[in-house]
PDB file of N, CA and C in Angstrom:
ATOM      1  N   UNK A   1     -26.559  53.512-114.494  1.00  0.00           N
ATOM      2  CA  UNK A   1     -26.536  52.502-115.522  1.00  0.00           C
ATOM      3  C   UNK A   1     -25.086  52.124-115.808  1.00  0.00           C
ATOM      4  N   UNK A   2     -24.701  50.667-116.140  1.00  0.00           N
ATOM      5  CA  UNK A   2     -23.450  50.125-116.114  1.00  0.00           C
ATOM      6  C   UNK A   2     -23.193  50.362-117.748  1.00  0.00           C
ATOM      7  N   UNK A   3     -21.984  50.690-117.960  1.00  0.00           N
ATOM      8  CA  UNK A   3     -21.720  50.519-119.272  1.00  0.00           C
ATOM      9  C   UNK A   3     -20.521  49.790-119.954  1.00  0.00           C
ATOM     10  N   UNK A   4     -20.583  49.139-120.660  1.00  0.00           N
ATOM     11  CA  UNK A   4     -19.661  47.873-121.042  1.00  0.00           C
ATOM     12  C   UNK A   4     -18.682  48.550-121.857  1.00  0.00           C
ATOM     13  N   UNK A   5     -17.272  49.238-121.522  1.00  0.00           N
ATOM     14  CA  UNK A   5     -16.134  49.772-122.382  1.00  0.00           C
ATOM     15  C   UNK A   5     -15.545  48.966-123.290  1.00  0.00           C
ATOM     16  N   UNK A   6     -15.248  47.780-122.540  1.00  0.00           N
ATOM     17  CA  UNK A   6     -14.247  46.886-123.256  1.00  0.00           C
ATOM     18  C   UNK A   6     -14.753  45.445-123.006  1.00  0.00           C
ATOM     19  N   UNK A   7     -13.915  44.454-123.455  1.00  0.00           N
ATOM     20  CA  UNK A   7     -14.472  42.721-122.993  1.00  0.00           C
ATOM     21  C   UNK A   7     -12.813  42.285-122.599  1.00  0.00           C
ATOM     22  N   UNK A   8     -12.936  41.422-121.850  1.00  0.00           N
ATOM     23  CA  UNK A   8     -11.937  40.783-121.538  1.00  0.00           C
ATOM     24  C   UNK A   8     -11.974  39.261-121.606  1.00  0.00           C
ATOM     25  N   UNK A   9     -10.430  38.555-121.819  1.00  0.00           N
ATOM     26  CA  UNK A   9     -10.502  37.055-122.129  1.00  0.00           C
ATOM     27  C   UNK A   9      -9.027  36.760-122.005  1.00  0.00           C
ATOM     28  N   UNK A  10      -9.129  34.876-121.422  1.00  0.00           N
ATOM     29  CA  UNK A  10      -8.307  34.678-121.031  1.00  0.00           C
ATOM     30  C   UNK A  10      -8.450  33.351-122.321  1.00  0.00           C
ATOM     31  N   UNK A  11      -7.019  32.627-122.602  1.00  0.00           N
ATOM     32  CA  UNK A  11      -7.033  31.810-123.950  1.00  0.00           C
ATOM     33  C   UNK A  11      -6.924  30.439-123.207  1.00  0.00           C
ATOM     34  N   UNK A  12      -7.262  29.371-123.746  1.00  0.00           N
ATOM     35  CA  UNK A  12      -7.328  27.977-123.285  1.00  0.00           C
ATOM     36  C   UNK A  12      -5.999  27.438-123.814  1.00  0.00           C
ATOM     37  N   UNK A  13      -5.067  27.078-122.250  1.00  0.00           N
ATOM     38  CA  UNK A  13      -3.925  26.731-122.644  1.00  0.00           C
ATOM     39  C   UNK A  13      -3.592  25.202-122.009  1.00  0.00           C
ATOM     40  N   UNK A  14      -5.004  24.570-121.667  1.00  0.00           N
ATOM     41  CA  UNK A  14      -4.323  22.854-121.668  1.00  0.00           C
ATOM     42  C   UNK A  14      -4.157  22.101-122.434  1.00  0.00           C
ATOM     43  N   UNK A  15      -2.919  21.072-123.038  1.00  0.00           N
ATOM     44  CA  UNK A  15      -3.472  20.474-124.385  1.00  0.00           C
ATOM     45  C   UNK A  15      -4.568  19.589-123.802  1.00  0.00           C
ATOM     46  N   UNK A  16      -4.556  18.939-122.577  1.00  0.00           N
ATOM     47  CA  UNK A  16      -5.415  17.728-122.641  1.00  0.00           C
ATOM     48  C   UNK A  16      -7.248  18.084-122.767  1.00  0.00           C
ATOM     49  N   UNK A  17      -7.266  19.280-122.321  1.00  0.00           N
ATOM     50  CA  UNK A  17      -8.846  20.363-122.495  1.00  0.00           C
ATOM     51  C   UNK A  17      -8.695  20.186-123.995  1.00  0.00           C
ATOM     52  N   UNK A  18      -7.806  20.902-124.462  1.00  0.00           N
ATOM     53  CA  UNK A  18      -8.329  21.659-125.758  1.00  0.00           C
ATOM     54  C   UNK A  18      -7.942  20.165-127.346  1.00  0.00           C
ATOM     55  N   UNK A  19      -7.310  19.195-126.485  1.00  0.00           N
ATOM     56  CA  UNK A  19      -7.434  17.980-127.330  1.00  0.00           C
ATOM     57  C   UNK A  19      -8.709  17.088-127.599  1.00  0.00           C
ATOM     58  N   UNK A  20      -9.166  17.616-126.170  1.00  0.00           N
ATOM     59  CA  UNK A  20     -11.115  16.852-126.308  1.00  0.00           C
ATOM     60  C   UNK A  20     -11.686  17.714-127.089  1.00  0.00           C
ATOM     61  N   UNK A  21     -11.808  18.765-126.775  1.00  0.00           N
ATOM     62  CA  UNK A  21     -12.861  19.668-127.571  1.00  0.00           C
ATOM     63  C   UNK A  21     -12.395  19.595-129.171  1.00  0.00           C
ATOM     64  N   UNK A  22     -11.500  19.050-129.671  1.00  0.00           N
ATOM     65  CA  UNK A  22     -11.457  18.917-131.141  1.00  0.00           C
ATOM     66  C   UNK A  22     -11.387  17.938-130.760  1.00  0.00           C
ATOM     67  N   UNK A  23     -11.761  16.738-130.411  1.00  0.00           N
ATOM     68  CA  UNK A  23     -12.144  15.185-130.617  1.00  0.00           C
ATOM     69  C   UNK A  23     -13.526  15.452-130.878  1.00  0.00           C
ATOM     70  N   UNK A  24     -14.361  16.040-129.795  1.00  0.00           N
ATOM     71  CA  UNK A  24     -15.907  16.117-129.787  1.00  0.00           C
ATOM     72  C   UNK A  24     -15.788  17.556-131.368  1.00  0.00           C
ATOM     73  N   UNK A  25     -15.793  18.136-131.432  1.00  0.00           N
ATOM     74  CA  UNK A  25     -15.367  18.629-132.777  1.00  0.00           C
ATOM     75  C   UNK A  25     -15.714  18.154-133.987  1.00  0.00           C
ATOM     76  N   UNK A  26     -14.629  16.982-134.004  1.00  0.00           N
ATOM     77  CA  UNK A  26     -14.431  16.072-135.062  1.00  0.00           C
ATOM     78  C   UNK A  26     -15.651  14.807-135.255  1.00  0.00           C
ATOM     79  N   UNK A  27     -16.236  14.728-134.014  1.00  0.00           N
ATOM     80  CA  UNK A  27     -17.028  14.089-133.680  1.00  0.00           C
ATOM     81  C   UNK A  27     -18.531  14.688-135.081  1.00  0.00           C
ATOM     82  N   UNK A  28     -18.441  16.084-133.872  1.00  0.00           N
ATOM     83  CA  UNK A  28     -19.410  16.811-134.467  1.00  0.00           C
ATOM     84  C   UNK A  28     -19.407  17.333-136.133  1.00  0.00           C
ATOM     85  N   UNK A  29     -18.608  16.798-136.808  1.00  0.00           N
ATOM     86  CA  UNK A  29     -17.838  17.384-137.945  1.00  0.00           C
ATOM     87  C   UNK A  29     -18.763  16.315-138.849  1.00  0.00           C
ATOM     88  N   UNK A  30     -18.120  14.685-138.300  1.00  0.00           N
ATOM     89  CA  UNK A  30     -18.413  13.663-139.076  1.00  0.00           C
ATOM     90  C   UNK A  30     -20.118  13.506-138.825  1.00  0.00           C
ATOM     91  N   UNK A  31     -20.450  13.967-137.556  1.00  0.00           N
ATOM     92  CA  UNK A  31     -21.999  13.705-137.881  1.00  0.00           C
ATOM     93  C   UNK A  31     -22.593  15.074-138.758  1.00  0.00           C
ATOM     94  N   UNK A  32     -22.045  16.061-139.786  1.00  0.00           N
ATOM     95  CA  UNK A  32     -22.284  16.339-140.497  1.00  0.00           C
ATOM     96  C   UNK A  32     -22.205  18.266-140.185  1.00  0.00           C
ATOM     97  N   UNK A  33     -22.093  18.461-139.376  1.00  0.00           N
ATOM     98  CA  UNK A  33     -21.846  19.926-139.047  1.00  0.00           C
ATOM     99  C   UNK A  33     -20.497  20.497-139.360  1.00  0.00           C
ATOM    100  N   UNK A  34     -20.352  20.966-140.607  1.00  0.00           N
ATOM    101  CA  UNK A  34     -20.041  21.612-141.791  1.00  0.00           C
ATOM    102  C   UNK A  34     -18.836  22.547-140.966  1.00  0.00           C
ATOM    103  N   UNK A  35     -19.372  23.640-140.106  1.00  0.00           N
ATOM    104  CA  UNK A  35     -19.130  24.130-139.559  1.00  0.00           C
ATOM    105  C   UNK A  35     -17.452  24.202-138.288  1.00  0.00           C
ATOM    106  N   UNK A  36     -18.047  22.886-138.165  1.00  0.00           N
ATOM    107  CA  UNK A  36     -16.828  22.452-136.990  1.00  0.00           C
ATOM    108  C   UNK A  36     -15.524  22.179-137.599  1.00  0.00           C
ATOM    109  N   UNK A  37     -14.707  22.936-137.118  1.00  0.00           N
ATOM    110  CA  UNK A  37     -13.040  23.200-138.011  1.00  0.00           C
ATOM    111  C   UNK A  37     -12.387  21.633-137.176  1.00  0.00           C
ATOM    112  N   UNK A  38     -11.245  21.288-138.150  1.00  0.00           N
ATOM    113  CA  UNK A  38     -10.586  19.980-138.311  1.00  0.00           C
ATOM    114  C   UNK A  38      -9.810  20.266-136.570  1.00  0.00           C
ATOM    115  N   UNK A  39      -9.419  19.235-136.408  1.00  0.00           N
ATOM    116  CA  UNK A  39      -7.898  19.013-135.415  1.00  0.00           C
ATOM    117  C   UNK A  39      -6.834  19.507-135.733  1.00  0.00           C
ATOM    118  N   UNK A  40      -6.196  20.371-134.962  1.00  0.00           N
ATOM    119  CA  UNK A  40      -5.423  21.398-135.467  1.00  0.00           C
ATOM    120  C   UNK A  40      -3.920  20.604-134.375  1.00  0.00           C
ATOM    121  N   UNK A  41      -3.525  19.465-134.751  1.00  0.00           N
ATOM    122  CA  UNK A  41      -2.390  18.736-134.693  1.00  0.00           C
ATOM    123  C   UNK A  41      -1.285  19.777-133.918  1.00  0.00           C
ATOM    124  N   UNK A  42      -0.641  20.756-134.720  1.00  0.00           N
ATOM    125  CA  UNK A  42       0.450  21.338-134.476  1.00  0.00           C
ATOM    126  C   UNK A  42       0.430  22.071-133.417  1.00  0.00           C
ATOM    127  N   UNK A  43      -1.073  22.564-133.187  1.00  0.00           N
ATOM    128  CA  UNK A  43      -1.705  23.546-132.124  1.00  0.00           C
ATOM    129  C   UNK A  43      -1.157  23.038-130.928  1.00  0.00           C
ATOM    130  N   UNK A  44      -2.249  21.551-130.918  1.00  0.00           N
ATOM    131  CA  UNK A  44      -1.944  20.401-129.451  1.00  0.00           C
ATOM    132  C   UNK A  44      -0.720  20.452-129.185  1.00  0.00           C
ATOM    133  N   UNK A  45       0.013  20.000-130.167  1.00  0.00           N
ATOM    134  CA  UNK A  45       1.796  19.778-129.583  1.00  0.00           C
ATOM    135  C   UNK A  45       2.204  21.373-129.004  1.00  0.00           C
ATOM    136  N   UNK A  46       1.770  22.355-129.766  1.00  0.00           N
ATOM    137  CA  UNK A  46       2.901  23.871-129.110  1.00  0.00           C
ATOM    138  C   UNK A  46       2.111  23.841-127.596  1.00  0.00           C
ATOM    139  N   UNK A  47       0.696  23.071-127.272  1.00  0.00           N
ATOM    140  CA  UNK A  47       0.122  23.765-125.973  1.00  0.00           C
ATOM    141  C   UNK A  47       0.845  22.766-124.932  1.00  0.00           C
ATOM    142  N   UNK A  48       1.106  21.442-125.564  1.00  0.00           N
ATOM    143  CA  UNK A  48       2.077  19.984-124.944  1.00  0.00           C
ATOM    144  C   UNK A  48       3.546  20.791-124.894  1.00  0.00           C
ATOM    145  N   UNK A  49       4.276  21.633-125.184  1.00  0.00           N
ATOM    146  CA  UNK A  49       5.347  21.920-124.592  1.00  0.00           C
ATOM    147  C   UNK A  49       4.960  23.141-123.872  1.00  0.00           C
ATOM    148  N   UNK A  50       4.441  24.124-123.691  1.00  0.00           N
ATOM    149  CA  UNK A  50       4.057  24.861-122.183  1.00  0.00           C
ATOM    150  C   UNK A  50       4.021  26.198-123.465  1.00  0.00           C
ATOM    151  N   UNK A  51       2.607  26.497-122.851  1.00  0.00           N
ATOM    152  CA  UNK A  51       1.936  28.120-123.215  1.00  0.00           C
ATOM    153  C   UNK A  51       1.810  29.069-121.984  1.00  0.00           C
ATOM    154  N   UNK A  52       2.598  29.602-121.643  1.00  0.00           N
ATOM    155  CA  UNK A  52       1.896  30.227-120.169  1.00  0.00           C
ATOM    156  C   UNK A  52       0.698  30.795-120.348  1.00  0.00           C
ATOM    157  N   UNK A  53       0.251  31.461-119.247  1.00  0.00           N
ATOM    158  CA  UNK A  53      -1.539  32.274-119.380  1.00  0.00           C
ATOM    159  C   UNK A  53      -1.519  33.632-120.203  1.00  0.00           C
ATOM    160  N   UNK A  54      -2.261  33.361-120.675  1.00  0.00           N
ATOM    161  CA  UNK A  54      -2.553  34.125-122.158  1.00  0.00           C
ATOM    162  C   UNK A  54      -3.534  34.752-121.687  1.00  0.00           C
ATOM    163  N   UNK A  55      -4.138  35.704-122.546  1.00  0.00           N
ATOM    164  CA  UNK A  55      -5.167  37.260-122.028  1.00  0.00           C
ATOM    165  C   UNK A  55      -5.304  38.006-123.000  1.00  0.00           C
ATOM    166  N   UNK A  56      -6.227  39.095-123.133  1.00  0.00           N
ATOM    167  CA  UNK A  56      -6.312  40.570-123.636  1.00  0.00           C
ATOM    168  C   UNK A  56      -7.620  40.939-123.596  1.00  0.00           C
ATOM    169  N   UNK A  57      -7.874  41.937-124.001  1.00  0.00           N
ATOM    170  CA  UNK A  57      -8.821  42.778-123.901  1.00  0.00           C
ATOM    171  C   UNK A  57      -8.792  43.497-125.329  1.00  0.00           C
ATOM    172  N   UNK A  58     -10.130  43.845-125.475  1.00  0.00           N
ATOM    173  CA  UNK A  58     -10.893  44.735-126.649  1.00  0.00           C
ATOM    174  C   UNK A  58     -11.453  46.123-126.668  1.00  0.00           C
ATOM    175  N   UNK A  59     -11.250  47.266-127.092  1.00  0.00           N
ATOM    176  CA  UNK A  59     -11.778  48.062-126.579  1.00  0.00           C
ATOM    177  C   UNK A  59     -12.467  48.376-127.870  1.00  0.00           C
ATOM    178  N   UNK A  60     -13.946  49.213-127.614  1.00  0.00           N
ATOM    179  CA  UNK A  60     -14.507  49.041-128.924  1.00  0.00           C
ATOM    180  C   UNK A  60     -14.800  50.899-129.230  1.00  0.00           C
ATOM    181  N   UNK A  61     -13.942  51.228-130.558  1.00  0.00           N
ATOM    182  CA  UNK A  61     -14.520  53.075-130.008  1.00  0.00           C
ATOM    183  C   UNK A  61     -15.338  52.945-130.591  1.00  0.00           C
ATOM    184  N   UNK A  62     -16.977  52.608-130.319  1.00  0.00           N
ATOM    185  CA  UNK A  62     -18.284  52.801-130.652  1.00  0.00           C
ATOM    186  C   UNK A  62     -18.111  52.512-128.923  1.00  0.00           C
ATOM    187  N   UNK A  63     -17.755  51.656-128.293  1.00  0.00           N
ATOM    188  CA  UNK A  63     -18.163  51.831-126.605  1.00  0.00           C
ATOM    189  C   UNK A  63     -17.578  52.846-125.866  1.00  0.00           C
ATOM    190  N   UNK A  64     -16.424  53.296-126.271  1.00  0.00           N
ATOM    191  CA  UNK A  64     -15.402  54.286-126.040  1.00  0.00           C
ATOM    192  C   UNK A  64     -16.509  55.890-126.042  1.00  0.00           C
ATOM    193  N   UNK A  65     -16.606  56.140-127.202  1.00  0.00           N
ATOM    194  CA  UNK A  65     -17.187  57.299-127.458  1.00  0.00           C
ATOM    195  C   UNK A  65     -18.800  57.001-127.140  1.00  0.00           C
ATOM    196  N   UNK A  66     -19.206  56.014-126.890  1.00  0.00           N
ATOM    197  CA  UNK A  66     -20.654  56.091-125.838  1.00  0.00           C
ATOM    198  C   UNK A  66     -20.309  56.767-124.596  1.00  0.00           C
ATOM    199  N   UNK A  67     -18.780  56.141-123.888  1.00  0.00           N
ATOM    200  CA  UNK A  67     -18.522  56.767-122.640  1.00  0.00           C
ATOM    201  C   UNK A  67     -18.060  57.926-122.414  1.00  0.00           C
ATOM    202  N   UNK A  68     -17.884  58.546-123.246  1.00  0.00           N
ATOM    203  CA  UNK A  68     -16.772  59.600-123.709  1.00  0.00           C
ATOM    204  C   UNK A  68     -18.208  60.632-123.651  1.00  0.00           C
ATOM    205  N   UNK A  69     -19.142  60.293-124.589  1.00  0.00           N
ATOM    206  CA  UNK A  69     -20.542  61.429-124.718  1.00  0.00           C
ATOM    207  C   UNK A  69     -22.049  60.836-123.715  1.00  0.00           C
ATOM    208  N   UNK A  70     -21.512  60.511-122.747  1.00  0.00           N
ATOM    209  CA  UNK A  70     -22.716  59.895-121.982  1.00  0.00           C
ATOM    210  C   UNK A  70     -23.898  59.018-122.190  1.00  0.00           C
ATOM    211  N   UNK A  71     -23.671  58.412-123.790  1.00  0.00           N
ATOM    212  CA  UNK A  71     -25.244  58.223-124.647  1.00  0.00           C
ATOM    213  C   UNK A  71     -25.187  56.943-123.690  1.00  0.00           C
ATOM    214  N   UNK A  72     -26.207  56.444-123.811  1.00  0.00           N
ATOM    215  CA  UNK A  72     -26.712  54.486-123.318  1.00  0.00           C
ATOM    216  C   UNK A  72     -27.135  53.847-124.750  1.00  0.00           C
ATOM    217  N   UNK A  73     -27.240  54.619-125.969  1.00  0.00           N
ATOM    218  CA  UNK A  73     -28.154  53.809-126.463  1.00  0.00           C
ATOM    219  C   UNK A  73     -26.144  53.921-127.713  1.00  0.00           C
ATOM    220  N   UNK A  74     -25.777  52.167-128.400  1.00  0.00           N
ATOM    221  CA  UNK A  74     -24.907  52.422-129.618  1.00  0.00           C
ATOM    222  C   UNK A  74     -25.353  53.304-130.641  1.00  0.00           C
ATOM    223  N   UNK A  75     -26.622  52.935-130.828  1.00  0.00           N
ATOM    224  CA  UNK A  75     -27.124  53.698-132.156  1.00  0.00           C
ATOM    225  C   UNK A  75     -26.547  55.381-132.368  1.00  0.00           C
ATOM    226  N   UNK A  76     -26.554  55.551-131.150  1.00  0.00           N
ATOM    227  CA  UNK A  76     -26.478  57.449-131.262  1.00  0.00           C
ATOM    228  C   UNK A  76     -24.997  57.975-131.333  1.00  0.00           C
ATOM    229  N   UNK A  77     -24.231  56.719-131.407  1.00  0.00           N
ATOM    230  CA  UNK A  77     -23.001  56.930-131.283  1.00  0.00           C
ATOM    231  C   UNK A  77     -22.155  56.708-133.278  1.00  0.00           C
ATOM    232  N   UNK A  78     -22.809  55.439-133.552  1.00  0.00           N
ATOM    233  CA  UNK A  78     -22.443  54.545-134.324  1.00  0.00           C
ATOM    234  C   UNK A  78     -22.280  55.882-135.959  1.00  0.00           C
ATOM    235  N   UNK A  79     -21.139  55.859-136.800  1.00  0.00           N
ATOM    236  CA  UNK A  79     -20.866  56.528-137.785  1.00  0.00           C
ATOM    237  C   UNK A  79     -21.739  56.319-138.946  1.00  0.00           C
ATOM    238  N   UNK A  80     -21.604  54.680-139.259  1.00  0.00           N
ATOM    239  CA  UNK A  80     -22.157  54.182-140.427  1.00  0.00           C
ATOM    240  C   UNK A  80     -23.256  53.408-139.832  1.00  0.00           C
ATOM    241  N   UNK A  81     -24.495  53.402-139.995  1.00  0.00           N
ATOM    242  CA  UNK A  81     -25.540  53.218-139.244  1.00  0.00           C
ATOM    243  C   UNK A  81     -25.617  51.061-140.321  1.00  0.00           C
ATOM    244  N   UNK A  82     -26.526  50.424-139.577  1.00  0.00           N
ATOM    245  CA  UNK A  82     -25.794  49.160-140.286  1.00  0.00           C
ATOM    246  C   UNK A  82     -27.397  48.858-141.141  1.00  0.00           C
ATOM    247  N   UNK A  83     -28.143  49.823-141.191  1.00  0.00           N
ATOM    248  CA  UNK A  83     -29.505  49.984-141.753  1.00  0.00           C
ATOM    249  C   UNK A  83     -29.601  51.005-142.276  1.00  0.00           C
ATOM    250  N   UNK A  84     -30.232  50.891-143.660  1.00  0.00           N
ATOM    251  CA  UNK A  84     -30.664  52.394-144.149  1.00  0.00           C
ATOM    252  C   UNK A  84     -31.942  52.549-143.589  1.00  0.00           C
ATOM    253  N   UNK A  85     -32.178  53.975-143.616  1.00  0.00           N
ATOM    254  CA  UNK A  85     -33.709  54.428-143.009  1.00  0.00           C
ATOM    255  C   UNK A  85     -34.539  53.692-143.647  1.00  0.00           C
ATOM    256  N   UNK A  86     -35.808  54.199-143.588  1.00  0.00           N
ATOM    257  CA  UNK A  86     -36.668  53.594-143.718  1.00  0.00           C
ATOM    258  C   UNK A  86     -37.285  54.491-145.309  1.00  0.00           C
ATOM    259  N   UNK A  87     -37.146  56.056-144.874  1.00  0.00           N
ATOM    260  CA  UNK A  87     -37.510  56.769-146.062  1.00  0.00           C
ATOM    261  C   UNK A  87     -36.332  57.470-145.782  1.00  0.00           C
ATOM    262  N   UNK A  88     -35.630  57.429-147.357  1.00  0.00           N
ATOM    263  CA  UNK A  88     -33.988  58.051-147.477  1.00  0.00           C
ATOM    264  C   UNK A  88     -34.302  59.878-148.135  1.00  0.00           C
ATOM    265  N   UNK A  89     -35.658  60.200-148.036  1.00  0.00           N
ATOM    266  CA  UNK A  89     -35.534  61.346-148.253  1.00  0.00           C
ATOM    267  C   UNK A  89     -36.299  62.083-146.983  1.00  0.00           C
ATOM    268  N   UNK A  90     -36.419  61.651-145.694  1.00  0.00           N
ATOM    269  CA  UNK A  90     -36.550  62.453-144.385  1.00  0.00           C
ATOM    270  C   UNK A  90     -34.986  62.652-144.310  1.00  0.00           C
ATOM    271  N   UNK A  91     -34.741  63.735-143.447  1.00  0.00           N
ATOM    272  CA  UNK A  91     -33.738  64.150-143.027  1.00  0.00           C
ATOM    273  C   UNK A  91     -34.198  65.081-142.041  1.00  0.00           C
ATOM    274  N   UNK A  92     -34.078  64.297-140.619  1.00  0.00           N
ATOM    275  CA  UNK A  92     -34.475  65.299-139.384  1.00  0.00           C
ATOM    276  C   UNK A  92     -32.790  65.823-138.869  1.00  0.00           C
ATOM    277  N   UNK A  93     -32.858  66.870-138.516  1.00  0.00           N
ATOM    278  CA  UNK A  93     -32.073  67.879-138.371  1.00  0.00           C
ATOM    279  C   UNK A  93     -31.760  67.891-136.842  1.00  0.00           C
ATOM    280  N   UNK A  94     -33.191  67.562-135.935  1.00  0.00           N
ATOM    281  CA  UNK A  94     -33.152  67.694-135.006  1.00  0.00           C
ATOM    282  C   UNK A  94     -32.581  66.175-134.333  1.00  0.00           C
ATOM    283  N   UNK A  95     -32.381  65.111-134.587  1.00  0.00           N
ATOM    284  CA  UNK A  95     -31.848  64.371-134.372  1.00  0.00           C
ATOM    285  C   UNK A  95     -30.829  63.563-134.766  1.00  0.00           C
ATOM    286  N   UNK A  96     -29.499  64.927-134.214  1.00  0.00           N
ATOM    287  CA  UNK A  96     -27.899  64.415-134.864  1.00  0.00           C
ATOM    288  C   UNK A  96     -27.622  63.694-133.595  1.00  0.00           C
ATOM    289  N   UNK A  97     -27.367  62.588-134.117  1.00  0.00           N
ATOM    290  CA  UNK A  97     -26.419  61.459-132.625  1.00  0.00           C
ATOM    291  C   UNK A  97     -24.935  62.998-132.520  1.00  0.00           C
ATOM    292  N   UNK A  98     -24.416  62.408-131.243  1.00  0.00           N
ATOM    293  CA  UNK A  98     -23.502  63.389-130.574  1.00  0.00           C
ATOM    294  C   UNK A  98     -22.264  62.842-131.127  1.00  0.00           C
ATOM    295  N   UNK A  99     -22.034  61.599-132.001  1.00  0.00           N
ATOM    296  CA  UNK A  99     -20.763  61.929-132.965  1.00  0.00           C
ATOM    297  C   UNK A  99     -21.034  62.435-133.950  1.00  0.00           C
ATOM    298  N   UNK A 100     -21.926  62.373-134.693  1.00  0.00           N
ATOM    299  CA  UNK A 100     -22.301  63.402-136.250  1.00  0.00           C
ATOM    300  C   UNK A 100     -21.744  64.641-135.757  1.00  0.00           C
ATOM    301  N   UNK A 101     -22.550  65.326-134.448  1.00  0.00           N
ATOM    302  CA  UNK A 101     -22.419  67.088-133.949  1.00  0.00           C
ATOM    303  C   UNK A 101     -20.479  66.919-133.990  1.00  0.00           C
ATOM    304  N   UNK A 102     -20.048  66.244-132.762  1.00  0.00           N
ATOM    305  CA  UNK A 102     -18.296  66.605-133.022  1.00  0.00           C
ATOM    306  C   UNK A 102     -17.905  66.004-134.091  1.00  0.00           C
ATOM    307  N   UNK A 103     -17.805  64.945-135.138  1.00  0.00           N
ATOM    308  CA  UNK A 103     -17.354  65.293-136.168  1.00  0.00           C
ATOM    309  C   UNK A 103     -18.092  66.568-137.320  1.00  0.00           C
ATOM    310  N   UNK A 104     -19.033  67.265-137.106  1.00  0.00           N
ATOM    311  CA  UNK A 104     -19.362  68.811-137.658  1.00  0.00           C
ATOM    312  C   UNK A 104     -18.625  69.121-136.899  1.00  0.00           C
ATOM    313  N   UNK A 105     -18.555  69.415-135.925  1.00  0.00           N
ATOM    314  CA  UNK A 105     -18.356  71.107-134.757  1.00  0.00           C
ATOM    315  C   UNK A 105     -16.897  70.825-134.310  1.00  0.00           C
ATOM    316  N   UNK A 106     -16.422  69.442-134.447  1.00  0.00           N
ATOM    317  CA  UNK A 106     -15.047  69.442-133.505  1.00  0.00           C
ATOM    318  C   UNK A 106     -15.043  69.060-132.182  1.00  0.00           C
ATOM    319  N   UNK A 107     -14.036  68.968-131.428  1.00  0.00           N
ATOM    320  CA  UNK A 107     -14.320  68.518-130.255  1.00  0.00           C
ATOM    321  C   UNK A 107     -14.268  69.601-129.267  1.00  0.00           C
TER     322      UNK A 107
END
């Protein structure tokens, strides 16, 4: 099974690309989508005098420590769970995700 550590990305550095996409933007703005951020003027001009190729990467330690403890599934990894249970007075014992055990036990 493949497991996803990190994401990678490269940044959009043409002005004449990234001058349409805030035309159609603006487009999309005035037909009422709230959402779509203005023309960012100053942007266009710094990408019109030369941006070289831009990049980075993300590493996520919830993907980190999936790889680190073999799990496949986030959940078994994840600290602060982004749901409370269902009934907050079960407490199974027998099912500590493998960061709960090393933050108890250590590494």
């Amino acid at each position: 099974m493949k497991k996803e550590v990190c994401n990678a990305y490269t940044e959009l550095n043409d002005p004449a690309t990234q001058r349409e996409r805030f035309e159609q933007q603006a487009k999309d703005r005035a037909a009422g989508d709230d959402e779509a951020p203005p023309t960012d003027e100053a942007f266009c001009t710094a990408l019109e005098y030369g941006l070289p190729p831009t990049g980075g990467w993300g590493l996520g330690i919830d993907r980190l420590t999936m790889f680190l403890t073999d799990s496949n599934n986030i959940k078994e990894v994840l600290l602060f769970p982004a749901m409370k249970p269902d009934d907050p007075n079960k407490h199974n014992e027998d099912e500590k995700s493998p960061a709960t055990t090393i933050i108890q036990n250590g590494v």
